[in-house]
Protein backbone atom coordinates (compact mmCIF):
# COMPACT_ATOMS: atom_id res chain seq x y z
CA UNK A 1 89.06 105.29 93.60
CA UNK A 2 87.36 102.95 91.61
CA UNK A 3 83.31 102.74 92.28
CA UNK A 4 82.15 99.07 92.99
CA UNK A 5 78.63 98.11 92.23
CA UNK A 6 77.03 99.59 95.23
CA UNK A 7 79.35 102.64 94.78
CA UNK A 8 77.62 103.17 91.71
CA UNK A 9 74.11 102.65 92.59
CA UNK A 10 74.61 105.00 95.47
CA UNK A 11 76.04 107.83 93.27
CA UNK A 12 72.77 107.40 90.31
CA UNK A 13 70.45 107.88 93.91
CA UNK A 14 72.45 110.58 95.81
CA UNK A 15 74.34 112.71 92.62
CA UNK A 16 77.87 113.97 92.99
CA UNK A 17 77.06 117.13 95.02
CA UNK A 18 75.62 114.79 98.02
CA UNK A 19 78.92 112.53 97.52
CA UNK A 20 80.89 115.62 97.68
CA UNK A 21 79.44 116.39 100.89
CA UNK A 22 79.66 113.28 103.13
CA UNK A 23 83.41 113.14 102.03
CA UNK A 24 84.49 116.68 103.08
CA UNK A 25 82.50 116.20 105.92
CA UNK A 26 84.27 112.59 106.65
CA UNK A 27 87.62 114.68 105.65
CA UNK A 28 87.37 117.57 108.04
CA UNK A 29 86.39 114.81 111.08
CA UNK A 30 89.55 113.56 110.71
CA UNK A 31 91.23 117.04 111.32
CA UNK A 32 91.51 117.81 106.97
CA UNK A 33 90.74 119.47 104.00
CA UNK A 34 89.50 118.29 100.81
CA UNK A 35 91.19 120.21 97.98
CA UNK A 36 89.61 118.77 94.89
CA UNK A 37 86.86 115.88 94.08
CA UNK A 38 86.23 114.65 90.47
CA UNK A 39 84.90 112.03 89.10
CA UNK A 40 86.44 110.46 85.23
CA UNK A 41 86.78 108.12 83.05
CA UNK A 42 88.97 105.68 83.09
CA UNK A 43 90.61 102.62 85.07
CA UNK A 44 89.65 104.95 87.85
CA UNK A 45 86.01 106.46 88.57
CA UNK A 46 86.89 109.22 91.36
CA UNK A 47 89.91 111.51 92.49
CA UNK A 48 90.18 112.95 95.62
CA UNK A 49 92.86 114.86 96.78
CA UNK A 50 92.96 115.84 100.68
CA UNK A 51 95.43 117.47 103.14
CA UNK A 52 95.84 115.47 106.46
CA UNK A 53 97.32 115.71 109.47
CA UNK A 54 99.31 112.77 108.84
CA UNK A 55 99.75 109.33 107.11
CA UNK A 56 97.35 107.20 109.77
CA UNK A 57 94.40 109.27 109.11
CA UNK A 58 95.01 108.74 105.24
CA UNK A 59 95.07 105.18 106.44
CA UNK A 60 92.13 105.54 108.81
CA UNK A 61 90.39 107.29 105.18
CA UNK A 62 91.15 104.27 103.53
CA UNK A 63 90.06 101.34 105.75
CA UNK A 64 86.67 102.64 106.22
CA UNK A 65 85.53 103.38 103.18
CA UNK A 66 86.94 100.53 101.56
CA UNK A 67 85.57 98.22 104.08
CA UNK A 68 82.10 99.84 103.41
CA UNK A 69 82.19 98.35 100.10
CA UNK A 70 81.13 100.97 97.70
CA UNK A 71 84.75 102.30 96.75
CA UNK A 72 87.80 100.75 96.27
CA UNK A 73 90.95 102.80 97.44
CA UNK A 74 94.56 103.48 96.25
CA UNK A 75 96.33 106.24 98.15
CA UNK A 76 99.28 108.08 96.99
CA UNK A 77 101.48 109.82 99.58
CA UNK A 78 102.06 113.56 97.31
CA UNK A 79 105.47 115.56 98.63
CA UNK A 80 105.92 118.97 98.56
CA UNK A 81 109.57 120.11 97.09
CA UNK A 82 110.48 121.31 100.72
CA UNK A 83 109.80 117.24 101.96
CA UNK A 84 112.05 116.53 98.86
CA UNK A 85 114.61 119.06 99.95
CA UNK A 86 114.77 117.19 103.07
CA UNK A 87 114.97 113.67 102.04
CA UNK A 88 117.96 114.82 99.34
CA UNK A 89 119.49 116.49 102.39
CA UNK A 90 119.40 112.51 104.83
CA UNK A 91 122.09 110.35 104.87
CA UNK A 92 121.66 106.72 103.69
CA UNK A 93 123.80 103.91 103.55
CA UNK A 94 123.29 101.70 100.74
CA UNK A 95 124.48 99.31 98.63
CA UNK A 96 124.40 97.93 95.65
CA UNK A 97 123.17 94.04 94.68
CA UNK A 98 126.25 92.82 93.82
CA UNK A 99 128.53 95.62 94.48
């Protein structure tokens, strides 16, 4: 996540423990877990990695705390080797450009 302005403002009044909070709690509303929450430097400000119960909550995640303008979100869908197991395991047609 990258902080915006406000983002930042809000963390210098409310510390990282209070942030830490309001997200689990957010997180475990929607049915999850938060597994780890650090801030870093860099291109981005804050990593968060949750478990959800599926891809429209991480969506749901997303949405409203972009659209409350103090983060900006990227999420990355994570797979476990089992999920990989079972992709490797599907059937796909493809082909080629060209071929």
């Amino acid at each position: 996540m990258k902080l915006t302005v406000d983002g930042l403002k809000g963390l210098l009044n409310e510390g990282g423990t209070a942030r830490r909070e309001v997200v689990e709690r957010m997180i475990e509303g929607l049915g999850g877990r938060l597994e780890s929450m650090y801030w870093a430097f860099g291109d981005e400000d804050l990593y968060v990695t949750v478990e959800l119960p599926g891809n429209t909550s991480a969506a749901a995640l997303g949405l409203v705390t972009s659209a409350a303008g103090g983060v900006r979100t990227s999420t990355v869908v994570l797979l476990s080797p089992e999920e990989i197991d079972e992709a490797v395991r599907q059937k796909v047609e493809y082909r080629a450009p060209g071929a």
